[in-house]
N, C-alpha and C. Protein backbone atom coordinates (compact mmCIF):
# COMPACT_ATOMS: atom_id res chain seq x y z
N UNK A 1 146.27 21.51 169.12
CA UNK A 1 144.92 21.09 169.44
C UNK A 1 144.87 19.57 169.46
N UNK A 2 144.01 18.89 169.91
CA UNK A 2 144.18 17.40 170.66
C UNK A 2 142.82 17.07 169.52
N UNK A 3 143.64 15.55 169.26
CA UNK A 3 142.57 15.04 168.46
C UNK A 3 142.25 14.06 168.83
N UNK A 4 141.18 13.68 169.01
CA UNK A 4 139.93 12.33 170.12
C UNK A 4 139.36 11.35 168.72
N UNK A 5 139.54 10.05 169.16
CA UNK A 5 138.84 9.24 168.24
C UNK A 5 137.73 9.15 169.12
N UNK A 6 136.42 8.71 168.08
CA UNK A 6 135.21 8.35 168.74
C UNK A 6 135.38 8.11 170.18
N UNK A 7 135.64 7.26 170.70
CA UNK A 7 135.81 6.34 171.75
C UNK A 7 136.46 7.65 173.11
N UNK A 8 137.48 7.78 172.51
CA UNK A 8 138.24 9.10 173.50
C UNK A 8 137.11 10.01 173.75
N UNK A 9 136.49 10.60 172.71
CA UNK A 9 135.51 11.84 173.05
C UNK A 9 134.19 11.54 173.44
N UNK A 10 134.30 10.54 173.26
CA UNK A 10 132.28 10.28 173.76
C UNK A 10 133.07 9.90 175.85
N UNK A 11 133.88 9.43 175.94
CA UNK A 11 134.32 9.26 176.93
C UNK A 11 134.90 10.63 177.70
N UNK A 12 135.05 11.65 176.91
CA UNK A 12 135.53 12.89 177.46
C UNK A 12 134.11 13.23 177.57
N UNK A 13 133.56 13.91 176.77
CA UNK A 13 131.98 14.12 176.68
C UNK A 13 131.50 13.99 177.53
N UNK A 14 130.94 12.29 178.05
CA UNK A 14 130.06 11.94 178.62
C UNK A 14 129.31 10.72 177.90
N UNK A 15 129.32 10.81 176.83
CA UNK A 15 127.91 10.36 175.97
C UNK A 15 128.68 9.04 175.37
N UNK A 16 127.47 8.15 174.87
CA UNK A 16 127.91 6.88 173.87
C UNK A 16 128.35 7.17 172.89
N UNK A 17 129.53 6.25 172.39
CA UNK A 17 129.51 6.24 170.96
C UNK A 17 128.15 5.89 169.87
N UNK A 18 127.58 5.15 170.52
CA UNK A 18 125.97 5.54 169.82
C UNK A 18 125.36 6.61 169.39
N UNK A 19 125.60 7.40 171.10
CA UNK A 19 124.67 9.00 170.89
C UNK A 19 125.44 9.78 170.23
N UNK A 20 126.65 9.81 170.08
CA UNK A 20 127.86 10.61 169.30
C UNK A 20 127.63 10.32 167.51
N UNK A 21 127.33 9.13 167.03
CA UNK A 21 126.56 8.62 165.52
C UNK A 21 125.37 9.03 165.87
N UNK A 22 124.01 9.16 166.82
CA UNK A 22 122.74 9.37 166.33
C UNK A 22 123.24 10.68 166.29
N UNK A 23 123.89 11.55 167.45
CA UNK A 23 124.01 13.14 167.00
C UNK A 23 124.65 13.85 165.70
N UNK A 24 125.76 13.19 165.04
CA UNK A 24 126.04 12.90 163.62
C UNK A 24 124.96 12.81 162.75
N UNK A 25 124.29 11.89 162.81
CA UNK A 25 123.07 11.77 161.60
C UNK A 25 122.08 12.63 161.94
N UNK A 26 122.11 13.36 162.81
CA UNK A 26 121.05 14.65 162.98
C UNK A 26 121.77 15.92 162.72
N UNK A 27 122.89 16.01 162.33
CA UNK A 27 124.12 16.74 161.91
C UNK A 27 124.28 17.88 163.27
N UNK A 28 124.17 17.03 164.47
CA UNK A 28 124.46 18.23 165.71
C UNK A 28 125.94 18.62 165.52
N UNK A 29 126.42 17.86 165.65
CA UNK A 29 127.81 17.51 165.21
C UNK A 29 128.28 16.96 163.85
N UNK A 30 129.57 17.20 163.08
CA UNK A 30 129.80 17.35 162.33
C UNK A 30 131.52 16.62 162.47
N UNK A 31 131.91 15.34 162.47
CA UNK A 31 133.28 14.98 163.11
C UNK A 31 134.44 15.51 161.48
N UNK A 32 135.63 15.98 162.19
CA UNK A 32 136.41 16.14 160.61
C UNK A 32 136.74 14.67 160.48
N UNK A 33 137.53 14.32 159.07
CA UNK A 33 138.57 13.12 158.67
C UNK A 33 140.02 13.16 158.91
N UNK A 34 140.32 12.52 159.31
CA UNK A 34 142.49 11.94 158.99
C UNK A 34 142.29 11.77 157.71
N UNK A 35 143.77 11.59 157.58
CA UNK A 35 143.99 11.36 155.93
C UNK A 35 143.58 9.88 155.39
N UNK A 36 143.40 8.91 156.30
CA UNK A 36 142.89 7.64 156.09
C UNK A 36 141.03 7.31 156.54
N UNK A 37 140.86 8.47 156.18
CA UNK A 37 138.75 8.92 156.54
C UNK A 37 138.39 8.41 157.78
N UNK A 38 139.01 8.65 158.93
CA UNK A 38 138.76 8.23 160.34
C UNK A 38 138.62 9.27 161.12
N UNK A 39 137.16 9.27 161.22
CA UNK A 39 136.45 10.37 161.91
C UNK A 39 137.58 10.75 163.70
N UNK A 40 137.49 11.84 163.81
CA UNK A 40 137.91 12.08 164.84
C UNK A 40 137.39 13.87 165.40
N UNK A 41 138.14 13.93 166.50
CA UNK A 41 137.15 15.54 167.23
C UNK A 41 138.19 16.33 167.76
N UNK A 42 138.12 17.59 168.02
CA UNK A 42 139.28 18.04 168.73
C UNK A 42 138.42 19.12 169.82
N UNK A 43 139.07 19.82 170.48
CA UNK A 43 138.49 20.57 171.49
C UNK A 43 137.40 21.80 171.22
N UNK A 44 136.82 22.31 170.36
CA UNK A 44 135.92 22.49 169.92
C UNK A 44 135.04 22.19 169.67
N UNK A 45 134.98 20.85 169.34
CA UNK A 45 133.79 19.73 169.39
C UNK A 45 133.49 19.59 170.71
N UNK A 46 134.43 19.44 171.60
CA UNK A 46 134.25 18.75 173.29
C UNK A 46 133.43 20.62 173.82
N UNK A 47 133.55 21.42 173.32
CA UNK A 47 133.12 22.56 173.94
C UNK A 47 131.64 22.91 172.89
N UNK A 48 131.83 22.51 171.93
CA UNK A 48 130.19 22.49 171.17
C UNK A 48 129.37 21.42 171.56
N UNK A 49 129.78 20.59 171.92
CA UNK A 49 128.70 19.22 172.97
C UNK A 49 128.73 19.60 173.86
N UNK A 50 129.25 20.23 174.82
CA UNK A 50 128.90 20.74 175.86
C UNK A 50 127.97 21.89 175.92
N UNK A 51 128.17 22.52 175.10
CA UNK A 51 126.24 23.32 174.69
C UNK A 51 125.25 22.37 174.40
N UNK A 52 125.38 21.46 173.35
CA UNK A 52 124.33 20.64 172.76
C UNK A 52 123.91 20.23 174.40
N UNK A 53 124.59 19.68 175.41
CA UNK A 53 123.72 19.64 176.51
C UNK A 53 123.39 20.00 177.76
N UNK A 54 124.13 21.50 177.29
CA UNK A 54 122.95 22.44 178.12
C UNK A 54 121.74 22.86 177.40
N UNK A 55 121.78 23.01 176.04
CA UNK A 55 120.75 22.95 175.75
C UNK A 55 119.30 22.05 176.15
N UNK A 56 120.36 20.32 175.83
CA UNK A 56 119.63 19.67 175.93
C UNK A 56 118.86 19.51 177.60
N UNK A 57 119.85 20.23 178.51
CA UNK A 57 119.10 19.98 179.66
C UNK A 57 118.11 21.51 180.01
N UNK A 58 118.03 21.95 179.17
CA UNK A 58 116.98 22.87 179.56
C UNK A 58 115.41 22.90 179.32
N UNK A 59 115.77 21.38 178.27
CA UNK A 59 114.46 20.61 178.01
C UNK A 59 114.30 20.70 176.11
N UNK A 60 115.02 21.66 175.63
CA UNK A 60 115.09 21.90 174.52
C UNK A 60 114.83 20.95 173.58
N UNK A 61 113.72 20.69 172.88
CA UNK A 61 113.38 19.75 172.27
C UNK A 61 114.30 19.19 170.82
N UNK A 62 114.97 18.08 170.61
CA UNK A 62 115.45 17.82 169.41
C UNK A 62 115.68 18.67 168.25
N UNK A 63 114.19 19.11 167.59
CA UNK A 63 113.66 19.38 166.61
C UNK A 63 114.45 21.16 166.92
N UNK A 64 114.52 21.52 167.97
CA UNK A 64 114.75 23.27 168.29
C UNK A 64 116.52 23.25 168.13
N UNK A 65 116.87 21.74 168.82
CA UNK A 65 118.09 21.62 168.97
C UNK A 65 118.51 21.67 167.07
N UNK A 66 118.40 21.30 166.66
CA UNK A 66 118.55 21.16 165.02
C UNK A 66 118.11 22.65 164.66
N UNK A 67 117.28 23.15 164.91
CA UNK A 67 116.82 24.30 164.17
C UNK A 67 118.08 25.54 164.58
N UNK A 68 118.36 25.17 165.71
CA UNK A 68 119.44 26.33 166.43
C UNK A 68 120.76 25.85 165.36
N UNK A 69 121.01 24.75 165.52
CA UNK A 69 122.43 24.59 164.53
C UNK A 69 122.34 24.89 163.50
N UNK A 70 121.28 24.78 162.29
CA UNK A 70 120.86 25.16 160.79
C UNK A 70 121.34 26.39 161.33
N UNK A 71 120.45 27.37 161.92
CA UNK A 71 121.06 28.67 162.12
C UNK A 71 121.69 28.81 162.73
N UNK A 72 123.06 28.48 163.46
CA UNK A 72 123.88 28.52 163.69
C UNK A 72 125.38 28.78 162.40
N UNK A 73 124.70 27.61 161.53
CA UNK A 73 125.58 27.21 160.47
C UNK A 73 125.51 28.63 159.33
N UNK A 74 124.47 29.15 159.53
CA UNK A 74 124.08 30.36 158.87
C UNK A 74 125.33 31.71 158.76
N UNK A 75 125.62 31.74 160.47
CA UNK A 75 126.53 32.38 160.54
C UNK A 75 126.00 33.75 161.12
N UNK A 76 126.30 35.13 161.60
CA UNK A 76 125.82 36.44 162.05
C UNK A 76 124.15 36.80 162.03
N UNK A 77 123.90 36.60 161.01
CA UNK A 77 122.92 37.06 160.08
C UNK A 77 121.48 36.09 160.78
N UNK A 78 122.13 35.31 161.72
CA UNK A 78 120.56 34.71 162.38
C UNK A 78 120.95 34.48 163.81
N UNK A 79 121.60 35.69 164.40
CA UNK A 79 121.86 35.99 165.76
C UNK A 79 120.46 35.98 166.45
N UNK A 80 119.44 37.17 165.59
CA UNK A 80 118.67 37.48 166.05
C UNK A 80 117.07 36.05 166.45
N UNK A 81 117.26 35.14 165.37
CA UNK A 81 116.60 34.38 165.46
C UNK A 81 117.14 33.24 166.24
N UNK A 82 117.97 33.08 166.30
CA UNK A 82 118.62 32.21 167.73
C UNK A 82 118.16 32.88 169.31
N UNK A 83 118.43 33.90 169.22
CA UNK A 83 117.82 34.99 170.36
C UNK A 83 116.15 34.31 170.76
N UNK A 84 115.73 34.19 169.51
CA UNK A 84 114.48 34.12 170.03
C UNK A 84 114.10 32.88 170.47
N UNK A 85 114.64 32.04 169.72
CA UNK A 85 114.58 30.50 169.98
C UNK A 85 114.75 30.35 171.15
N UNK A 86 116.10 30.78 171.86
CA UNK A 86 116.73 30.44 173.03
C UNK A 86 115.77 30.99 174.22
N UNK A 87 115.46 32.29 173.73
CA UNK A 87 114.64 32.98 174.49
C UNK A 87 112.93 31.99 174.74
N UNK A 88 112.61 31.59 174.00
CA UNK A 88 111.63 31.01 173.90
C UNK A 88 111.45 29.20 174.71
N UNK A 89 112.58 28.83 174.49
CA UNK A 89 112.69 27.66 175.35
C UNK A 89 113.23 28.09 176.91
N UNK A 90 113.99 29.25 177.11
CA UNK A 90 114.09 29.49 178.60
C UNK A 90 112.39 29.87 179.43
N UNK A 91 111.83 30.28 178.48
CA UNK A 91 110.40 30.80 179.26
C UNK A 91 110.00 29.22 179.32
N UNK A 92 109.58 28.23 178.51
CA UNK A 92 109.21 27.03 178.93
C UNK A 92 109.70 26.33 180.00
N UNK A 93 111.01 26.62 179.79
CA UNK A 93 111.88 26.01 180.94
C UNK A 93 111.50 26.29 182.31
N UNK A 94 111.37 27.76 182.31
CA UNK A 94 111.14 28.63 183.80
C UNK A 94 109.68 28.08 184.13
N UNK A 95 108.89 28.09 183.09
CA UNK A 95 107.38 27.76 183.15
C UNK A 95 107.36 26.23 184.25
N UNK A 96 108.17 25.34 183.93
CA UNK A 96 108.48 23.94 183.96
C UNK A 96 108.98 23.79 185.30
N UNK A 97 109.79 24.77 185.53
CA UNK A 97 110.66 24.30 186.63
C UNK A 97 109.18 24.94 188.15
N UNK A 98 108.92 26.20 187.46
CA UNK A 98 107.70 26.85 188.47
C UNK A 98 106.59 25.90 188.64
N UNK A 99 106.55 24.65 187.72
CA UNK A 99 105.51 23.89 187.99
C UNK A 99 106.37 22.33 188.83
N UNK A 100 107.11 22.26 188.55
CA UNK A 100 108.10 21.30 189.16
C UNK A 100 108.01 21.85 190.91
N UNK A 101 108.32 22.84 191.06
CA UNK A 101 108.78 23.43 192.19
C UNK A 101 106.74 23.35 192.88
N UNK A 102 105.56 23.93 192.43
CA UNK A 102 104.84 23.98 193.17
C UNK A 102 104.37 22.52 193.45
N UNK A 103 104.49 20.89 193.03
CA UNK A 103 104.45 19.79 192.66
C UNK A 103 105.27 19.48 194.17
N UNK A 104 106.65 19.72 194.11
CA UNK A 104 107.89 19.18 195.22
C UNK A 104 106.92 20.29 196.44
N UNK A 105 106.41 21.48 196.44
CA UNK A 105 105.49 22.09 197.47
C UNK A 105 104.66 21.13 198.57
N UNK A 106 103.80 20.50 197.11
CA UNK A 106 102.67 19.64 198.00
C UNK A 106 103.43 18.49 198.53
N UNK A 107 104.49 17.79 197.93
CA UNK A 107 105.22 16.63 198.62
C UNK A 107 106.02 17.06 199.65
N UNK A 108 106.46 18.14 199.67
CA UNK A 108 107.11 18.03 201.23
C UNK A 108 105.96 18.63 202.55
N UNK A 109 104.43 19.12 201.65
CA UNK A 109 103.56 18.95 202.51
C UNK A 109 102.87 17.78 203.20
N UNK A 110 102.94 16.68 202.32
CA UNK A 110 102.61 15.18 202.59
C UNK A 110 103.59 14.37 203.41
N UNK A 111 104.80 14.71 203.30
CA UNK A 111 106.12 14.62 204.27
C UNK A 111 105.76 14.80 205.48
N UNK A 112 105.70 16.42 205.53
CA UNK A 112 105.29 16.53 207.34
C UNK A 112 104.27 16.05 207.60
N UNK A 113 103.16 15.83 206.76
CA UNK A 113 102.12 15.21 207.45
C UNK A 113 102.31 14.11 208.09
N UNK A 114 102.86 13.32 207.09
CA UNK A 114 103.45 11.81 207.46
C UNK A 114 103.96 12.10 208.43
N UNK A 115 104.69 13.33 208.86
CA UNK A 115 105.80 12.87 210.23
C UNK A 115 104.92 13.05 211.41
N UNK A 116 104.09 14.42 211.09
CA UNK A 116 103.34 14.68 212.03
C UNK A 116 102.28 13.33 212.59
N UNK A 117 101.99 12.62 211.32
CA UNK A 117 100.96 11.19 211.62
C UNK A 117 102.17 10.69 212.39
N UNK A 118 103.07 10.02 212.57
CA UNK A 118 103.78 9.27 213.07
C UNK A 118 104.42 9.69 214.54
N UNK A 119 104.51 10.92 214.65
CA UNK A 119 104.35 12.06 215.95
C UNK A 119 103.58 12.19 216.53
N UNK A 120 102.51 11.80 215.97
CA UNK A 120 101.16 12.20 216.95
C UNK A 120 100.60 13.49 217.05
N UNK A 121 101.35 14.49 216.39
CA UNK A 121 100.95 15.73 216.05
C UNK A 121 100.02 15.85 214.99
N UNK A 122 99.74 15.10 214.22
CA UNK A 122 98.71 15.56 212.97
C UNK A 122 97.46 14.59 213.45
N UNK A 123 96.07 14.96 213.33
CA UNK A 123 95.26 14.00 213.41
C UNK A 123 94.13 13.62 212.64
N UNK A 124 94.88 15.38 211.77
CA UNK A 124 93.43 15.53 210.44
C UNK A 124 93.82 14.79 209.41
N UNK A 125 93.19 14.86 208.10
CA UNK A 125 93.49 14.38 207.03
C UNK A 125 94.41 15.16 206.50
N UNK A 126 95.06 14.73 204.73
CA UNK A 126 95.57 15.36 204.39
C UNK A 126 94.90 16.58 203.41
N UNK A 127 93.87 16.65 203.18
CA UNK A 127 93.13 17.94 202.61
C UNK A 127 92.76 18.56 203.43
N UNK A 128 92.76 18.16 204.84
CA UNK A 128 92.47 19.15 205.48
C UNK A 128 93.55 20.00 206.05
N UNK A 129 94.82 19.45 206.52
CA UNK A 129 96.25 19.69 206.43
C UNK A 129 96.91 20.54 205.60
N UNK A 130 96.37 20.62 204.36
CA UNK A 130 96.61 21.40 203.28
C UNK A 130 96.31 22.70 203.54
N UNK A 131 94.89 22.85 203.74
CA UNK A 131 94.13 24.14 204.14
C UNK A 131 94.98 25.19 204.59
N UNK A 132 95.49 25.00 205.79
CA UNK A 132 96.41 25.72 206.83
C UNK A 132 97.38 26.13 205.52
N UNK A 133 97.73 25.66 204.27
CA UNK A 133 98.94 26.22 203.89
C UNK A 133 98.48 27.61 202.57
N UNK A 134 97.16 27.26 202.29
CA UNK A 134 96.42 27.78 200.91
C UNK A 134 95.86 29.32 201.22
């Protein structure tokens, strides 16, 4: 197994050696010691940060991100409450993205308008432009 000093793994990662210490002091991560107390990571770490941000890109708030590792650290016995957690930030997520998506709707309706203004094809406004789509 391959062992990464700071520098190596925040560079494998992705992330700063900054965000690699703030995620440490929030105990996302957990780095082992050498025999001379020099933090380092091996490929398990590079595959447990790589959850920490899918999590993190699913919008998963800090505070959930911590709560999932406590129970994580738990071990079997809080499968079920991870379930729900996870379950519970994917519905926000979906919620988020369905509102993202009807948002990018009206802008690529303001798009064609624009093209249509510049075409000579549109001559109404844009609330009225809208209408036709509602």
């Amino acid at each position: 197994m391959s062992k990464y000093s700071i520098g190596d793994f925040a560079s494998k990662v992705g992330l700063t050696t900054y965000t690699l210490r703030y995620y440490e002091k929030q105990q996302l991560i957990i780095p082992k010691r050498d025999e001379n107390d020099r933090r380092y990571y091996d490929d398990e770490d590079v595959k447990w940060i790589g959850f920490i941000l899918h999590l993190k890109g699913t919008g998963m708030l800090m505070t959930e991100i911590q709560e999932y590792v406590e129970l994580r650290k738990q071990g079997d016995s809080t499968i079920n409450a991870r379930n729900q957690l996870l379950q519970s930030v994917k519905q926000r997520s979906l919620a988020e993205i369905n509102e993202r998506k009807s948002h990018l709707n009206v802008l690529s309706h303001k798009i064609d308008w624009y093209d249509g203004k510049l075409n000579h094809k549109v001559d109404e406004s844009f609330e009225e432009y809208l209408k036709r789509f509602r």
